[in-house]
N, C-alpha and C. Protein backbone atom coordinates (compact mmCIF):
# COMPACT_ATOMS: atom_id res chain seq x y z
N UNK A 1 384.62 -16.46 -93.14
CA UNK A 1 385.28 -16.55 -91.86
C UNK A 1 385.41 -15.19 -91.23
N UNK A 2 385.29 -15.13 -89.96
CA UNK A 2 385.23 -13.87 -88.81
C UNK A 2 387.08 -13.48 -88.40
N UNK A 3 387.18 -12.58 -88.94
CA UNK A 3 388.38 -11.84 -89.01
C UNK A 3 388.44 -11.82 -87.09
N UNK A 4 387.63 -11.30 -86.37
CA UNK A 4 387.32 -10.67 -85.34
C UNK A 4 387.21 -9.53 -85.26
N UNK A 5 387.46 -8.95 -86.28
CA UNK A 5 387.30 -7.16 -86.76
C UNK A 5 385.89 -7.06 -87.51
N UNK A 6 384.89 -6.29 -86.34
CA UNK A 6 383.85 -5.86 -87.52
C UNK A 6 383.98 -4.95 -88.48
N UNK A 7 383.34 -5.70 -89.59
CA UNK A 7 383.07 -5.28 -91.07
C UNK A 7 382.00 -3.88 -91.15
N UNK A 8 381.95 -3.06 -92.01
CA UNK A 8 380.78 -2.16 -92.31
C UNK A 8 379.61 -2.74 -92.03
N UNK A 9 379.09 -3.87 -92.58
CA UNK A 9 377.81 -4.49 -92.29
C UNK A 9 377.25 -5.38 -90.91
N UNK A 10 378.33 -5.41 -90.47
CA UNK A 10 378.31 -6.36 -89.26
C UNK A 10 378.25 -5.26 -88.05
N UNK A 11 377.21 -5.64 -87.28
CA UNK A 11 377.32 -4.77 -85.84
C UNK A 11 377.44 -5.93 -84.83
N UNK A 12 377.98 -4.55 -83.61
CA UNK A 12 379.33 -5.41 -82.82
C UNK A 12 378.21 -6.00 -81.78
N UNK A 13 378.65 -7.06 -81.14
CA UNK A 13 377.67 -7.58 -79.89
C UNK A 13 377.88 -6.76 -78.94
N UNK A 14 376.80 -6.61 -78.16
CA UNK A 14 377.16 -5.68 -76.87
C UNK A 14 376.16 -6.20 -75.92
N UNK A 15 376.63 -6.27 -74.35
CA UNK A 15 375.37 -6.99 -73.77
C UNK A 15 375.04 -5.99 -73.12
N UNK A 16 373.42 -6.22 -72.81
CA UNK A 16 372.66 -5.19 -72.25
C UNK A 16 372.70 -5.15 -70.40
N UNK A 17 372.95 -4.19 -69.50
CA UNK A 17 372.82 -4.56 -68.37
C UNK A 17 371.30 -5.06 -68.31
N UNK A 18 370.84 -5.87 -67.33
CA UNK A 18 369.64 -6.38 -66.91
C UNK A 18 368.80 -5.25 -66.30
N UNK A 19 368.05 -5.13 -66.16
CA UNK A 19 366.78 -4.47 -65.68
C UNK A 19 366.71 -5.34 -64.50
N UNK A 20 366.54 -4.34 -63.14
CA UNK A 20 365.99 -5.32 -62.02
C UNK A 20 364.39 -5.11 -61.97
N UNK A 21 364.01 -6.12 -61.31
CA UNK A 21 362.83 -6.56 -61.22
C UNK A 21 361.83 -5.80 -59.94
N UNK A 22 360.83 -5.38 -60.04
CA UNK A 22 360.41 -4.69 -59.07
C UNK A 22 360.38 -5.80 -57.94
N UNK A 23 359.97 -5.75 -56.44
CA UNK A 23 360.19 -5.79 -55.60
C UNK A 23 358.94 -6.34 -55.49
N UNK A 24 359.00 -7.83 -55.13
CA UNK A 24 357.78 -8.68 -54.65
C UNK A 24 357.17 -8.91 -53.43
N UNK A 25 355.95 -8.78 -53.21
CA UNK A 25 355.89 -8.92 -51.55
C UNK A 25 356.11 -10.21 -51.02
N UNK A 26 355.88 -10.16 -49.98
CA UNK A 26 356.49 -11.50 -49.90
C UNK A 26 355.54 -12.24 -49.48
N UNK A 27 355.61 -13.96 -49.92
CA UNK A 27 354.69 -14.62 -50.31
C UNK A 27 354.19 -15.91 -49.04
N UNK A 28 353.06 -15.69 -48.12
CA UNK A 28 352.65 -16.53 -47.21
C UNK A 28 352.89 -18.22 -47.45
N UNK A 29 352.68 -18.40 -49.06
CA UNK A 29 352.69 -19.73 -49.02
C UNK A 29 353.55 -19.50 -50.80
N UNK A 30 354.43 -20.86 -50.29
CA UNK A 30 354.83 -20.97 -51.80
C UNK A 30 354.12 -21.59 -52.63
N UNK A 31 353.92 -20.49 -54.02
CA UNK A 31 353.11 -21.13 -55.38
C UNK A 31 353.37 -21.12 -56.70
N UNK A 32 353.22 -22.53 -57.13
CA UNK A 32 353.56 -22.91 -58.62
C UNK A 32 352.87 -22.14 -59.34
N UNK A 33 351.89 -20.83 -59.48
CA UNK A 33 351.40 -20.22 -60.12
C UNK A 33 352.18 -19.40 -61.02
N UNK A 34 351.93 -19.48 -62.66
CA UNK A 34 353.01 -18.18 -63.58
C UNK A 34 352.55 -16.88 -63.19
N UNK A 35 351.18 -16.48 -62.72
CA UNK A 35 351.12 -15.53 -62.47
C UNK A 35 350.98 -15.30 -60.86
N UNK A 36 351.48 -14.14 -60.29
CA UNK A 36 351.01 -14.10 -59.17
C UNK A 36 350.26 -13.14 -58.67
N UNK A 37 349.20 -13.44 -57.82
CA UNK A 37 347.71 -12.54 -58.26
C UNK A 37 347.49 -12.18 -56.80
N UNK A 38 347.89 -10.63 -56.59
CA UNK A 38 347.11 -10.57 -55.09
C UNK A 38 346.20 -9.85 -54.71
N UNK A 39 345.23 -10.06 -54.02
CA UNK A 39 343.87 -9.45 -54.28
C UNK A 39 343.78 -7.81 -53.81
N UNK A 40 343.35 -7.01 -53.81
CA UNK A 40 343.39 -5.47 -53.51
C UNK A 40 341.94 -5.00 -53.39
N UNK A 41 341.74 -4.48 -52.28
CA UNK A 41 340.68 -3.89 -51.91
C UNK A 41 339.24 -4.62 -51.80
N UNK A 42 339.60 -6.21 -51.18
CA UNK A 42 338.12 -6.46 -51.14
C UNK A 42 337.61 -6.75 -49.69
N UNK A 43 336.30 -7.65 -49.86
CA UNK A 43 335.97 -7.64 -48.30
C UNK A 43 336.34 -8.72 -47.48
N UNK A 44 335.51 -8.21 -46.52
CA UNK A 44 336.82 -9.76 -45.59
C UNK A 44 335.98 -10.97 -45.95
N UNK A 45 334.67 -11.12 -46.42
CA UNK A 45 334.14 -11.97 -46.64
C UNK A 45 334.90 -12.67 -47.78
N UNK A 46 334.74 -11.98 -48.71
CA UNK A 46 335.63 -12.13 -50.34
C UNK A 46 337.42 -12.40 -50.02
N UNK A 47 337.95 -12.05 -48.75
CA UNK A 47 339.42 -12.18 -48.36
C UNK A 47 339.16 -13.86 -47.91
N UNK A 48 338.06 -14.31 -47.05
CA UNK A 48 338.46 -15.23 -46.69
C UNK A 48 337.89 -16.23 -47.68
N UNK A 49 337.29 -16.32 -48.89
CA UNK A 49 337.29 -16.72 -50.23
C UNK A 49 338.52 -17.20 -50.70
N UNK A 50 339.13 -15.74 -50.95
CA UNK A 50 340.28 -15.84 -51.60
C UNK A 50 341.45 -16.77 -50.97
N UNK A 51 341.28 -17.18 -49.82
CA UNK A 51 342.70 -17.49 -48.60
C UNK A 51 341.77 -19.17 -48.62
N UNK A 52 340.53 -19.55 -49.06
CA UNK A 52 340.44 -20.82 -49.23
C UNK A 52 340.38 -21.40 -50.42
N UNK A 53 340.47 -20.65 -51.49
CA UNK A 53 341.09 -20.90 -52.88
C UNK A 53 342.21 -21.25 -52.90
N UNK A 54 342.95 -20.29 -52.05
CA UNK A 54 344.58 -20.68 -52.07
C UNK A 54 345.03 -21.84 -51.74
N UNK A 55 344.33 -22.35 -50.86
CA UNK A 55 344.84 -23.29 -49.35
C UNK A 55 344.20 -24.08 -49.96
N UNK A 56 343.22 -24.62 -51.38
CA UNK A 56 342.62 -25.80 -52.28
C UNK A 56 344.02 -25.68 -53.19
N UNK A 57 343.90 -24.93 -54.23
CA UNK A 57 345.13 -24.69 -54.70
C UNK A 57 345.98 -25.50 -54.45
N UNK A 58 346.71 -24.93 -53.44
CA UNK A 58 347.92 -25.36 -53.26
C UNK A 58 348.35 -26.62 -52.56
N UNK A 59 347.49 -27.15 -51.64
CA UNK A 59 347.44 -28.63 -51.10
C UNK A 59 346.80 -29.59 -52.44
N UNK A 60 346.00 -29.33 -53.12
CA UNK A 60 345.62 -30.09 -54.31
C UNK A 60 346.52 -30.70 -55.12
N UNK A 61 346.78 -32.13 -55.34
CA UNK A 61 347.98 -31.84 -56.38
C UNK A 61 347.47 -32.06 -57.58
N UNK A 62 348.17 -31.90 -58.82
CA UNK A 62 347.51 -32.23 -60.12
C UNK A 62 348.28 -33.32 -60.65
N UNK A 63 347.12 -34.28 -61.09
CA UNK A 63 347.23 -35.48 -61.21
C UNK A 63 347.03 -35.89 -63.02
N UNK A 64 348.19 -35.98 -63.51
CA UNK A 64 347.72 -36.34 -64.87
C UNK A 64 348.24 -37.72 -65.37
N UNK A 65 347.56 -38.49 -65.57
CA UNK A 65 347.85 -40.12 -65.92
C UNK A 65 347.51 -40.24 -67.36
N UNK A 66 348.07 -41.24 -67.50
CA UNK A 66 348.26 -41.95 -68.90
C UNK A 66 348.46 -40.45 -69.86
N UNK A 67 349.66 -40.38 -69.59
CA UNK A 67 350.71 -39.18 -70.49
C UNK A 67 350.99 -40.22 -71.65
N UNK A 68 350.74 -39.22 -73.12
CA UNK A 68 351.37 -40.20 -74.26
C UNK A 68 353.32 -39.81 -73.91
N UNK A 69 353.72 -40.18 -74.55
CA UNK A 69 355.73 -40.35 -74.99
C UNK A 69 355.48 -38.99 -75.82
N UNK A 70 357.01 -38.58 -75.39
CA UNK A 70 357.23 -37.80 -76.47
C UNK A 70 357.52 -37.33 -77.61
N UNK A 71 358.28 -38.91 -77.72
CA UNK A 71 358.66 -39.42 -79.06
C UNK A 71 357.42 -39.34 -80.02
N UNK A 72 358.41 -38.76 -81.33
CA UNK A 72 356.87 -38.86 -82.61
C UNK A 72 356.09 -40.35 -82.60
N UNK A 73 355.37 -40.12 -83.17
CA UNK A 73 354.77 -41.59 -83.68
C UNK A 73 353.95 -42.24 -82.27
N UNK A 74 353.08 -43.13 -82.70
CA UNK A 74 352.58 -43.62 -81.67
C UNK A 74 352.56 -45.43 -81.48
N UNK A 75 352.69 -45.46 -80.40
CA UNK A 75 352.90 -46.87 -80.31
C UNK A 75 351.64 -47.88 -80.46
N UNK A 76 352.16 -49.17 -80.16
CA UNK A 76 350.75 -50.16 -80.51
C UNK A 76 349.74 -49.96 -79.25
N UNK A 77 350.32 -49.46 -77.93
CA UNK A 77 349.33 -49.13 -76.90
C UNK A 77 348.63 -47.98 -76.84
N UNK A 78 348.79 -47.28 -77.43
CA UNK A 78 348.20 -45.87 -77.32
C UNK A 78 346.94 -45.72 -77.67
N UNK A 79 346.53 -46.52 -79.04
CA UNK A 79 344.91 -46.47 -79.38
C UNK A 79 344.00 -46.90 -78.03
N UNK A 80 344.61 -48.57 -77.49
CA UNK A 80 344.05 -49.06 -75.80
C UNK A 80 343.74 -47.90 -74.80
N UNK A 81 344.55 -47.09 -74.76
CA UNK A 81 344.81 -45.87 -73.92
C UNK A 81 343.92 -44.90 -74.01
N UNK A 82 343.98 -44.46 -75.45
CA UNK A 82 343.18 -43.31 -75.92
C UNK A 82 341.44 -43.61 -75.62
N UNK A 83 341.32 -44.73 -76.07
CA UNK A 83 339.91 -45.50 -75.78
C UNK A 83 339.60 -45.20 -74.14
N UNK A 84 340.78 -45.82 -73.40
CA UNK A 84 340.04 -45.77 -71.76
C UNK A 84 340.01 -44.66 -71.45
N UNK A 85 340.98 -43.60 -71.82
CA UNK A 85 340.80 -42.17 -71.60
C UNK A 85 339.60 -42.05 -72.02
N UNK A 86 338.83 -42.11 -73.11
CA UNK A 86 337.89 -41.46 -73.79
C UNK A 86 336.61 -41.72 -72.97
N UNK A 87 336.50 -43.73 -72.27
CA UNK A 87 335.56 -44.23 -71.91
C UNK A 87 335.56 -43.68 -70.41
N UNK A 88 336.50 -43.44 -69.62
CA UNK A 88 336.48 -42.49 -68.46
C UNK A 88 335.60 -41.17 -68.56
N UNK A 89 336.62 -40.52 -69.49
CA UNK A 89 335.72 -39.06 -69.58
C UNK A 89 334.22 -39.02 -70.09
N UNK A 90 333.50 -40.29 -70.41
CA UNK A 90 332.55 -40.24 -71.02
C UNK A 90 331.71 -40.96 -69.90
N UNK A 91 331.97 -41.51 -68.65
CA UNK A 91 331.18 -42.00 -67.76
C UNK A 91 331.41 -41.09 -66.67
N UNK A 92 332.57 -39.89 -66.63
CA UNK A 92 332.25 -38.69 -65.76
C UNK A 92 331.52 -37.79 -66.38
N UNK A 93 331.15 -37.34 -67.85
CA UNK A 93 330.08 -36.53 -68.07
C UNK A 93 328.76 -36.82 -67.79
N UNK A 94 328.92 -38.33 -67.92
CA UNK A 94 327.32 -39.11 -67.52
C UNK A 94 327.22 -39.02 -65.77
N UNK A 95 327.99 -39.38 -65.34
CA UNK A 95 327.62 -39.19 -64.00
C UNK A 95 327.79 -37.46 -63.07
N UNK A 96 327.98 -36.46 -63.79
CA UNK A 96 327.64 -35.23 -63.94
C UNK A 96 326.44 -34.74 -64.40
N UNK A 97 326.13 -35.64 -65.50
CA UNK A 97 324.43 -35.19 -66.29
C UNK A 97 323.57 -35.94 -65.15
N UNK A 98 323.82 -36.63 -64.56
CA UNK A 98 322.58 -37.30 -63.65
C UNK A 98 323.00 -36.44 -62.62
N UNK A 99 323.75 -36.42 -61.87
CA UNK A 99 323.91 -35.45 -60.68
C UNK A 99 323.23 -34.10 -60.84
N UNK A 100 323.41 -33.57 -62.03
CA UNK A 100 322.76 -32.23 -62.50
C UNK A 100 321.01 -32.71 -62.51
N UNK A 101 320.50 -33.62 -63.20
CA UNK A 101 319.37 -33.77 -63.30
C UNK A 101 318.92 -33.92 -61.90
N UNK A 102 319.19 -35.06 -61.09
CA UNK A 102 318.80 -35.05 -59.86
C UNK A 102 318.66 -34.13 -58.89
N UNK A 103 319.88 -33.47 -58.73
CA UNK A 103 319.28 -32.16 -58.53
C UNK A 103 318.52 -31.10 -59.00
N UNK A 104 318.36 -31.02 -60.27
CA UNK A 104 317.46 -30.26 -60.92
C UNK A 104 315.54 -30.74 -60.67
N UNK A 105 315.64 -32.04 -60.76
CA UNK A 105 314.47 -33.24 -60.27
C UNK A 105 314.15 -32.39 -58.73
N UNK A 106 315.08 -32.59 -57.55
CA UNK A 106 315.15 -32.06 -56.43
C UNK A 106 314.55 -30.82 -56.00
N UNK A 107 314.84 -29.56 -57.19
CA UNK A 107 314.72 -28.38 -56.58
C UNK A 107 313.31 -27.98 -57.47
N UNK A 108 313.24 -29.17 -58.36
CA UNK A 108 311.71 -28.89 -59.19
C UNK A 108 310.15 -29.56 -57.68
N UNK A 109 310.52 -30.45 -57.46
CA UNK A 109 309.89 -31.05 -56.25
C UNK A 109 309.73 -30.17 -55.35
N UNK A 110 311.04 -29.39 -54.47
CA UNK A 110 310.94 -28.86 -53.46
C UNK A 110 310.05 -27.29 -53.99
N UNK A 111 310.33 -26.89 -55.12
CA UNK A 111 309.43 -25.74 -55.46
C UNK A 111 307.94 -26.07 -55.53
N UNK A 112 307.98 -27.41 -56.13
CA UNK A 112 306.07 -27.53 -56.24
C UNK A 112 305.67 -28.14 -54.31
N UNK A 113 306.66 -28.38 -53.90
CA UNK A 113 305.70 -28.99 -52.65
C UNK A 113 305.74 -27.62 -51.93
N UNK A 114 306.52 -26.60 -51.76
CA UNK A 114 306.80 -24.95 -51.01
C UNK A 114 304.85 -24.30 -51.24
N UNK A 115 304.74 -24.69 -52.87
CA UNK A 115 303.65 -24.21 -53.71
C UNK A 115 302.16 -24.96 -53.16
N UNK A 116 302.56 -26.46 -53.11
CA UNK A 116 301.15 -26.74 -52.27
C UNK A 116 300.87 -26.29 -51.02
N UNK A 117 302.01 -26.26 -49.98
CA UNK A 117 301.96 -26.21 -48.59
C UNK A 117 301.18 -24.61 -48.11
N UNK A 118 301.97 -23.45 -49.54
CA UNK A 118 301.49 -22.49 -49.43
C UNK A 118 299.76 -22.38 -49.35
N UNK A 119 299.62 -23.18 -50.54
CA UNK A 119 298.07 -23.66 -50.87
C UNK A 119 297.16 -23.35 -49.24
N UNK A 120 297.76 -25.17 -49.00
CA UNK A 120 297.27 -25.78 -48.18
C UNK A 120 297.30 -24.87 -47.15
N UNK A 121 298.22 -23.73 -47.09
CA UNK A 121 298.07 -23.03 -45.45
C UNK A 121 296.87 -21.96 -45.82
N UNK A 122 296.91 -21.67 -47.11
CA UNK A 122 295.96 -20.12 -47.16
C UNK A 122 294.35 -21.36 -46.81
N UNK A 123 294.17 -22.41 -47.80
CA UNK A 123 292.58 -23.07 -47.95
C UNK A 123 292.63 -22.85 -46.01
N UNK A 124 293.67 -23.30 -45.47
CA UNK A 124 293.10 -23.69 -43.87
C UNK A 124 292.87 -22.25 -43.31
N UNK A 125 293.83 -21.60 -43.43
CA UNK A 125 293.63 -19.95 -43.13
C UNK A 125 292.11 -19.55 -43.00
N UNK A 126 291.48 -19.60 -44.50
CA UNK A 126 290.47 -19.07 -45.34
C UNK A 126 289.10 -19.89 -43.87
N UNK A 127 289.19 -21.00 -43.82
CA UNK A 127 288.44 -22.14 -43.38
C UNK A 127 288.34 -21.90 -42.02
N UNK A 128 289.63 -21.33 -41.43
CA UNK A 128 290.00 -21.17 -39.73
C UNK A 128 288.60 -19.99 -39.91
N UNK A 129 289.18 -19.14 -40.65
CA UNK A 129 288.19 -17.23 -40.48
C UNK A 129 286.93 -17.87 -40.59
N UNK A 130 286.46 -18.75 -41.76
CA UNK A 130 284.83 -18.84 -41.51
C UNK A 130 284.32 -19.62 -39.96
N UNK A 131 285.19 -20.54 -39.66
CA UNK A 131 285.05 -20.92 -38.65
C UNK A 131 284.42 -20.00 -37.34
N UNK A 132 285.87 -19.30 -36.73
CA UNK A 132 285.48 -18.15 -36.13
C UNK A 132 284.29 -17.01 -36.10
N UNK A 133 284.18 -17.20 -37.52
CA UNK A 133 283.12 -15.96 -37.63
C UNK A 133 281.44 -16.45 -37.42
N UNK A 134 281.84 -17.99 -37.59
CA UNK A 134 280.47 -18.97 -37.63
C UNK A 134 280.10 -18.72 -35.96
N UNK A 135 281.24 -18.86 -35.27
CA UNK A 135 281.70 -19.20 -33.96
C UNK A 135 281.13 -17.65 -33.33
N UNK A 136 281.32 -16.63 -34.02
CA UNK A 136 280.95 -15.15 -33.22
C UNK A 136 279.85 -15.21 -33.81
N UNK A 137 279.04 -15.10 -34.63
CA UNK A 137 277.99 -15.19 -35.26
C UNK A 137 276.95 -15.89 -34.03
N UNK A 138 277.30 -17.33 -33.47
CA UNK A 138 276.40 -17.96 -32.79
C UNK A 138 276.14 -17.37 -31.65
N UNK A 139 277.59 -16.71 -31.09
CA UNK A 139 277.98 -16.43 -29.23
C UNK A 139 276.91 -14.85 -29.61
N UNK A 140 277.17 -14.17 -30.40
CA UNK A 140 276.09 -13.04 -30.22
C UNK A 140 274.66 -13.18 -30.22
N UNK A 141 274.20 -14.57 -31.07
CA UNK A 141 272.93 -15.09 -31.14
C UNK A 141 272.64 -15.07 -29.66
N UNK A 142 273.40 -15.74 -29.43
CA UNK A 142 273.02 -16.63 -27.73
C UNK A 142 273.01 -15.32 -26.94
N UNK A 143 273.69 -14.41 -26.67
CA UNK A 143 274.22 -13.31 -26.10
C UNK A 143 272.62 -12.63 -26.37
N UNK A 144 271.98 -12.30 -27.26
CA UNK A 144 271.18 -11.65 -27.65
C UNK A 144 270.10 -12.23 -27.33
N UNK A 145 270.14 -12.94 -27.29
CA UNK A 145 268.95 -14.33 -26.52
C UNK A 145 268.67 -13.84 -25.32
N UNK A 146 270.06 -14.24 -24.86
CA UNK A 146 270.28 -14.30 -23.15
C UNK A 146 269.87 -12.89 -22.71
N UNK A 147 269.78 -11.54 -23.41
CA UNK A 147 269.76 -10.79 -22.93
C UNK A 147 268.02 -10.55 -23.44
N UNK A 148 267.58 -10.54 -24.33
CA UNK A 148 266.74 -10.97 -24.17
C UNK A 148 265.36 -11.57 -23.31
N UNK A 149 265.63 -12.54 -22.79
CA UNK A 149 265.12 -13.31 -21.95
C UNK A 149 265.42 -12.71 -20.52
N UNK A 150 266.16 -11.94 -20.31
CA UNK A 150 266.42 -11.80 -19.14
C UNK A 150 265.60 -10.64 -19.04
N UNK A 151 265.59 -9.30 -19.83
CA UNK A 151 264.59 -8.74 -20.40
C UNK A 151 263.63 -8.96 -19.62
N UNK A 152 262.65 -9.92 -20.10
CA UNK A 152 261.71 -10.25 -20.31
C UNK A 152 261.26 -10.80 -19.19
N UNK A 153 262.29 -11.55 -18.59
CA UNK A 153 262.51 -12.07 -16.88
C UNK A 153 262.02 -11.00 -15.92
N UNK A 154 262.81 -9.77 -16.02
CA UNK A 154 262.66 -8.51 -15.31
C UNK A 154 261.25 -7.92 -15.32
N UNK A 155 261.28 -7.64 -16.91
CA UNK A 155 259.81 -7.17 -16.89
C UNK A 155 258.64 -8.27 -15.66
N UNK A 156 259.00 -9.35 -16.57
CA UNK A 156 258.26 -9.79 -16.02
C UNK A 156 257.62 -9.68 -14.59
N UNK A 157 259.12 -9.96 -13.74
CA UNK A 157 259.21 -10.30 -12.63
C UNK A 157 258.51 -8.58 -12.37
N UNK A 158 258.73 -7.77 -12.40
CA UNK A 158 258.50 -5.63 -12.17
C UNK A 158 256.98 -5.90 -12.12
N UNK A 159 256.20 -6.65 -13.19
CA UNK A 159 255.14 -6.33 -13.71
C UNK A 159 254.23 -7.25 -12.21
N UNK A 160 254.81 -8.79 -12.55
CA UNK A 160 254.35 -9.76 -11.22
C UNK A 160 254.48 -8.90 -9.29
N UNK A 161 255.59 -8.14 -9.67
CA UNK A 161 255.95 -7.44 -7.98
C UNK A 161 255.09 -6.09 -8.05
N UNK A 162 254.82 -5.51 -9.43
CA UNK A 162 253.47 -4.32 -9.14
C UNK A 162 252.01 -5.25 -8.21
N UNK A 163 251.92 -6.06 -9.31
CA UNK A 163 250.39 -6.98 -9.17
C UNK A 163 250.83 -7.07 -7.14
N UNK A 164 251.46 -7.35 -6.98
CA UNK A 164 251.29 -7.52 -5.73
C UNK A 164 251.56 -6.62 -4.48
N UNK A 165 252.12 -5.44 -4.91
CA UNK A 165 252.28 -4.48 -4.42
C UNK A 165 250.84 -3.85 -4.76
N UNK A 166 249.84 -4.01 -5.62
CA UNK A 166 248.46 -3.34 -6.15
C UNK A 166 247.70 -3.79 -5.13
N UNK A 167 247.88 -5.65 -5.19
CA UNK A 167 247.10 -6.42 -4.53
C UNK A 167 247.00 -6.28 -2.66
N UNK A 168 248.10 -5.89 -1.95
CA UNK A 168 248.34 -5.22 -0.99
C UNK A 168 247.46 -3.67 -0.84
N UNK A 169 247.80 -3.38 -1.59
CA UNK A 169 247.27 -1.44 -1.40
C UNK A 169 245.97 -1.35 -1.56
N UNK A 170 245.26 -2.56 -2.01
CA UNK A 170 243.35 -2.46 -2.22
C UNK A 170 243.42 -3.22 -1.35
C-alpha cells in the first residue's frame, strides 16, 4: 500500500509541459489524410496534377462492404461472405486481364497497320518516281524529235529557197 510518501525506489510523477506544435498552413480543403503532404517546388503542370488528385481524393468516398464483426470467432455466415468476396474479386481481376489484353490486342494492331501504311506509302512513293521519270524520259524523246524535225524542216526549207533563188539568178 502507497503511504503517499515516496520511498527510495519509487520516483515521484511529474507531468511534462506539452510541446506546441509547429504552425500549419492552412488547409484549402478539409482532409482525412494522417499525413499531410504539400507539394514544394513543382510545375504548374505537375500543380494542377496535384489539385486533381486532391479534388478525386477527397470527393471519393471509401466504400468498404461486407465488414466481418468484431467479435472473436466467426459466425455461420461468414464462410457465404468470404466466398462472394472472393468470387467478386476474382471476376474484377478477370475483367481487368481482358481489358489489359484488349488493349494490348489494340495497340499490337494499330502498330502493325502504322507498319503497312508506312509500307504501302514508300511502294507508291518508289512507283510515283518511276512514273515521272518514265514521263520525262518520253517528253525529252518527243522534245528531241520535235526539234529535230524542225531541224530538218529548216534545212530543208534554206536548201528548197537556195534552189530557187539559183533557179532565178540563171
Amino acid at each position: 500500500m502507497s503511504t503517499g510518501k515516496p520511498k527510495d525506489g519509487d520516483l515521484p510523477v511529474v507531468s511534462v509541459p506539452e510541446k506546441s506544435k509547429p504552425p500549419r498552413p492552412p488547409a484549402t480543403a478539409v482532409s482525412n489524410a494522417l499525413v499531410e503532404y504539400t507539394p514544394v517546388g513543382f510545375k504548374e503542370e505537375e500543380e494542377d496534377l496535384e489539385v486533381k488528385l486532391r479534388r478525386i481524393i477527397d470527393n471519393v468516398p471509401v466504400r468498404v462492404s461486407n465488414t466481418s464483426g468484431s467479435s472473436a470467432g466467426s459466425g455461420s455466415g461468414d464462410f457465404h461472405q468470404y466466398r462472394q468476396m472472393r468470387r467478386k474479386e476474382q471476376d474484377r481481376l478477370a475483367r481487368m486481364e481482358v481489358d489489359y489484353q484488349k488493349r494490348k490486342e489494340l495497340a499490337e494492331f494499330t502498330m502493325r497497320r502504322e507498319e503497312r501504311l508506312k509500307a504501302a506509302e514508300e511502294r507508291t512513293a518508289k512507283k510515283r518516281l518511276k512514273r515521272q521519270k518514265k514521263r520525262q524520259r518520253k517528253k525529252e524523246k518527243k522534245s528531241k524529235s520535235n526539234t529535230g524535225e524542225q531541224q530538218e524542216q529548216k534545212e530543208g526549207s534554206s536548201d528548197e529557197g537556195d534552189s530557187d533563188n539559183d533557179e532565178e539568178a540563171t
